[in-house]
Protein backbone atom coordinates (compact mmCIF):
# COMPACT_ATOMS: atom_id res chain seq x y z
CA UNK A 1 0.00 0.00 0.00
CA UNK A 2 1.18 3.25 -0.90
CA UNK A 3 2.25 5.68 2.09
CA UNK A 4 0.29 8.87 2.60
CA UNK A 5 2.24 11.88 2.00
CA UNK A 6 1.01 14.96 4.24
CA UNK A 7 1.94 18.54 3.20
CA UNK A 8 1.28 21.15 5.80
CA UNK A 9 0.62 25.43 4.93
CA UNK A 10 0.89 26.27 8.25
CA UNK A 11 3.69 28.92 7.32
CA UNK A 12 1.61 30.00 4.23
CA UNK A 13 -1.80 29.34 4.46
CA UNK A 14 -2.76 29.27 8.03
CA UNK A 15 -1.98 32.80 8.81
CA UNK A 16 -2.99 34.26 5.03
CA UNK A 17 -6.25 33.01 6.15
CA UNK A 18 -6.59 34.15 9.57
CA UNK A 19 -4.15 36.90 9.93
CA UNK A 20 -3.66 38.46 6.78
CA UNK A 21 -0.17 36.82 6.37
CA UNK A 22 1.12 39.50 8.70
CA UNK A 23 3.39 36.72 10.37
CA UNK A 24 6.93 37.49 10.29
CA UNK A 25 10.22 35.45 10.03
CA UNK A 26 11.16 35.76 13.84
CA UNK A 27 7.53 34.49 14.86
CA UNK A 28 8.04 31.25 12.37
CA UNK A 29 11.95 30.39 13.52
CA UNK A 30 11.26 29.27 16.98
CA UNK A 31 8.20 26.79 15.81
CA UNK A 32 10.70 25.29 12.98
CA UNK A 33 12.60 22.78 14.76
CA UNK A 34 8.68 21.11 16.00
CA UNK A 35 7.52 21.12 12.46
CA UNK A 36 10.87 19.81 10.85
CA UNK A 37 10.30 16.55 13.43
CA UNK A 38 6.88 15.63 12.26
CA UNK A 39 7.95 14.18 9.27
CA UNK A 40 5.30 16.09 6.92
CA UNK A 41 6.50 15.00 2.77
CA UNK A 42 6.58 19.17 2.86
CA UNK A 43 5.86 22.23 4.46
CA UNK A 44 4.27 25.39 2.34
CA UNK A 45 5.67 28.30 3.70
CA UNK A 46 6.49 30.76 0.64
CA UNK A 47 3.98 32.22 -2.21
CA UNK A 48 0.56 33.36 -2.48
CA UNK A 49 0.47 36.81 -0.69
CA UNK A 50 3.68 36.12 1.89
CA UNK A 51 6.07 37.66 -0.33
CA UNK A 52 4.19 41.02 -0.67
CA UNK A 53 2.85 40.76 2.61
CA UNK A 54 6.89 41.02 3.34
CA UNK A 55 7.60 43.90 1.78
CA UNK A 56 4.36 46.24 2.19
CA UNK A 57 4.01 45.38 5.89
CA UNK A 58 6.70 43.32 7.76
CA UNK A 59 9.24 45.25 6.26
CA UNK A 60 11.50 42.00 5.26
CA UNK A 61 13.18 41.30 2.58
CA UNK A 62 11.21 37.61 1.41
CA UNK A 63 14.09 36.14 -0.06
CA UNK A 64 16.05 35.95 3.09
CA UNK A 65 12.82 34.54 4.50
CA UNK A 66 12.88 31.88 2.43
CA UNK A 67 16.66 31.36 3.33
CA UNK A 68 16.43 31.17 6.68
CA UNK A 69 13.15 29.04 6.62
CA UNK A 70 15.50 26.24 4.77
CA UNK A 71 18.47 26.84 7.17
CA UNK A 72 15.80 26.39 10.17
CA UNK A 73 13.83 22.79 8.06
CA UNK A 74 16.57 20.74 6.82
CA UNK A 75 14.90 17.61 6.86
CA UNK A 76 11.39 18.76 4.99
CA UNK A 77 10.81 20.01 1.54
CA UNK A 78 10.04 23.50 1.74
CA UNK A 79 7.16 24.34 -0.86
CA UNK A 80 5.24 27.20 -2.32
CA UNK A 81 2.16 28.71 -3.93
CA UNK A 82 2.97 29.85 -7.60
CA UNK A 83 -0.31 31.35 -9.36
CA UNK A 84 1.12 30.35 -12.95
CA UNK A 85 2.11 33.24 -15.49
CA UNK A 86 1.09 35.88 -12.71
CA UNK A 87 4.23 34.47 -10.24
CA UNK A 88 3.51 36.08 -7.10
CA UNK A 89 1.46 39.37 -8.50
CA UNK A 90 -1.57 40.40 -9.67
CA UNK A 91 -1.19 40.28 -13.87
CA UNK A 92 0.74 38.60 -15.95
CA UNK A 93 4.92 38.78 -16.57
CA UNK A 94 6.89 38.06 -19.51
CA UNK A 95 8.22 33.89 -19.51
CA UNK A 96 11.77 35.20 -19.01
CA UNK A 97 10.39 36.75 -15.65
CA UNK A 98 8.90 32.87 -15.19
CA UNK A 99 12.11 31.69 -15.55
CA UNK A 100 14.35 33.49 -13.57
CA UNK A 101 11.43 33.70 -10.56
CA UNK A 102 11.45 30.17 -10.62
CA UNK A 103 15.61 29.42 -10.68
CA UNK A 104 15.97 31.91 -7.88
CA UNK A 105 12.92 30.14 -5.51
CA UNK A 106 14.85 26.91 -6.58
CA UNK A 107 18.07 28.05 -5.58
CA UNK A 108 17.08 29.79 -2.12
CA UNK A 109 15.55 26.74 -0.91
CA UNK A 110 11.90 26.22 -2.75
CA UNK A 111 11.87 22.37 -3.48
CA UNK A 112 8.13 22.11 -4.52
CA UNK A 113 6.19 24.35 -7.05
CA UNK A 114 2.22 24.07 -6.89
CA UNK A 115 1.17 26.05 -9.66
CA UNK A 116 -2.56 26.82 -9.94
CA UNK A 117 -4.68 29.26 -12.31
CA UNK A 118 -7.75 30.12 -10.78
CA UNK A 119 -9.48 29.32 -13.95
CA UNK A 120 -7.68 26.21 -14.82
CA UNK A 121 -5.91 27.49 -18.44
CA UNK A 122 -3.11 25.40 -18.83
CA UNK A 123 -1.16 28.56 -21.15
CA UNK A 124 -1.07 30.08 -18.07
CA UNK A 125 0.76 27.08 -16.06
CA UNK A 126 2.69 25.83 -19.36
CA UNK A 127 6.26 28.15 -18.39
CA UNK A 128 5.95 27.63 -14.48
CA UNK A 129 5.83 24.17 -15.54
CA UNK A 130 8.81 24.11 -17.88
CA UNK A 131 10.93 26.37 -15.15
CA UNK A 132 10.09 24.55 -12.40
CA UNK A 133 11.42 21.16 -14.34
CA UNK A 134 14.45 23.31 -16.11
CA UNK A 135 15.75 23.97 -12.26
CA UNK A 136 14.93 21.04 -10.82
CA UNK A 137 12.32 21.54 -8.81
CA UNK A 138 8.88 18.98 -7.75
CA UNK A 139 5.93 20.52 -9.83
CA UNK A 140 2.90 20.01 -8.51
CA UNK A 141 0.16 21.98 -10.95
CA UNK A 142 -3.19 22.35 -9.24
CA UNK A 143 -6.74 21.87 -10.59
CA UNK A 144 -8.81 24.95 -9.43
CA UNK A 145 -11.70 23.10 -8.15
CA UNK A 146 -15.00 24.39 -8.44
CA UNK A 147 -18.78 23.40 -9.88
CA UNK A 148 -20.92 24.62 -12.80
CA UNK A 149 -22.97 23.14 -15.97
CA UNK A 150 -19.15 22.84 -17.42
CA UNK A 151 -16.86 21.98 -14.42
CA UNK A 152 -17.35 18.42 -14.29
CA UNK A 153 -15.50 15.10 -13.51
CA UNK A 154 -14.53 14.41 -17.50
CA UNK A 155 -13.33 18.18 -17.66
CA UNK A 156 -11.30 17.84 -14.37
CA UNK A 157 -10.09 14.22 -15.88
CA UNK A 158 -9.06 15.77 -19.49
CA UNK A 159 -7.31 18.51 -17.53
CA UNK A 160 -4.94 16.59 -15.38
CA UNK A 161 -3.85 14.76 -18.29
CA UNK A 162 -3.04 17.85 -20.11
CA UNK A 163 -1.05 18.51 -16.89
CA UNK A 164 0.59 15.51 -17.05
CA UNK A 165 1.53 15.83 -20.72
CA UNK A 166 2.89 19.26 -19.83
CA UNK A 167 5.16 17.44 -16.84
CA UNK A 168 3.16 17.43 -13.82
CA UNK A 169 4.65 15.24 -11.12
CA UNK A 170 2.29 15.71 -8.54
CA UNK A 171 -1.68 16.63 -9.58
CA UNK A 172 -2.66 18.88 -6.91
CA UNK A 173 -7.17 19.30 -6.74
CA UNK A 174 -7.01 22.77 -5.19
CA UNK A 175 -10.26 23.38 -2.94
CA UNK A 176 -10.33 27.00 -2.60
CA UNK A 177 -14.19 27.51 -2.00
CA UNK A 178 -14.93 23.82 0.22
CA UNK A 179 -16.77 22.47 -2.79
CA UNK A 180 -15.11 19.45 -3.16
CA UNK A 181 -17.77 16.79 -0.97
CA UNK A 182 -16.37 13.71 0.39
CA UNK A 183 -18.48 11.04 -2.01
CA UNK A 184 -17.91 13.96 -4.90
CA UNK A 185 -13.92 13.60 -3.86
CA UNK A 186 -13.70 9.84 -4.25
CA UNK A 187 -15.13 9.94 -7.51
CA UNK A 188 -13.07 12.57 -8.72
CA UNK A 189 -10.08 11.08 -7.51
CA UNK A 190 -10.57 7.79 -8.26
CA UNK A 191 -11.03 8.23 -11.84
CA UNK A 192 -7.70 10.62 -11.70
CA UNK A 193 -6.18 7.93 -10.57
CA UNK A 194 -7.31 5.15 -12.88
């Protein structure tokens, strides 16, 4: 039986959600030796609004974030929220910008990409994809899950495998709005799996 592989977004998610990611670097340090023992596969603690969240109101510098987050968790993947061609902002940059944003995360400790487009168009995804492979990194593209007349388990099916095709190595069914039912969840993912 294949082991279960649990990624936590403490460092990311937890306190975007409930604190307006106003968190800084000195409050995550002391909790990093705990979370490095649990074993998680990885721990999201970079992307979605933490790296402007840095600049406009912690006044830190997110890069050396990210440094000393993989100095402090040497023994778990460190992974972040990429939202595709947009990187980290709010419209869309150049590939080349791609590129380099993804070598540098790489290189200052950023072992897993998820990639998401909150409405699931794979152009958008297609050069996080390629950079995140290029530098070596884990990409793990998300579906943006949601329901409508069109959002349905053969379009959520045809676009994983488009995701695969592109070099997914991890298919990621991102839950944003708590759609995503139990019975509605093994379905969906048991047909992404078959």
């Amino acid at each position: 039986m294949a082991s279960l592989k649990i990624t936590d977004t403490i460092l990311r998610d937890a306190h975007q959600s409930q604190a307006a990611t106003r968190m800084s670097t000195d409050e995550m340090l002391p909790a990093c030796a705990i979370l490095d023992s649990v074993g998680y596969w990885s721990l999201e603690c970079w992307g979605g609004a933490t790296f402007d969240s840095c600049l406009r109101f912690l006044n830190e510098d997110p890069w050396e974030r990210l440094r000393k987050l993989r100095k402090a968790l040497p023994n778990t993947k460190l992974q972040m929220l990429f939202r595709g061609q947009n990187i980290l902002g709010y419209k869309h940059y150049a590939d080349d910008v791609v590129e380099q944003f993804c070598r540098k995360a790489i290189e200052n400790g950023i072992d897993v990409i998820r990639i998401f487009d909150a409405l699931n168009d794979p152009r958008n995804l297609m050069a996080a994809i390629k950079y995140t492979k290029k530098y070596g990194g884990t990409c793990e593209p998300a579906i943006s899950y949601t329901i409508s007349p069109v959002h349905n388990e053969d379009y959520f099916v045809k676009l994983a495998k488009e995701l695969v095709d592109m070099g997914a190595d991890i298919i990621c069914i991102k839950d944003m709005a708590n759609l995503l039912l139990p019975y509605a969840a093994y379905s969906l993912i048991k047909r992404l799996k078959k």
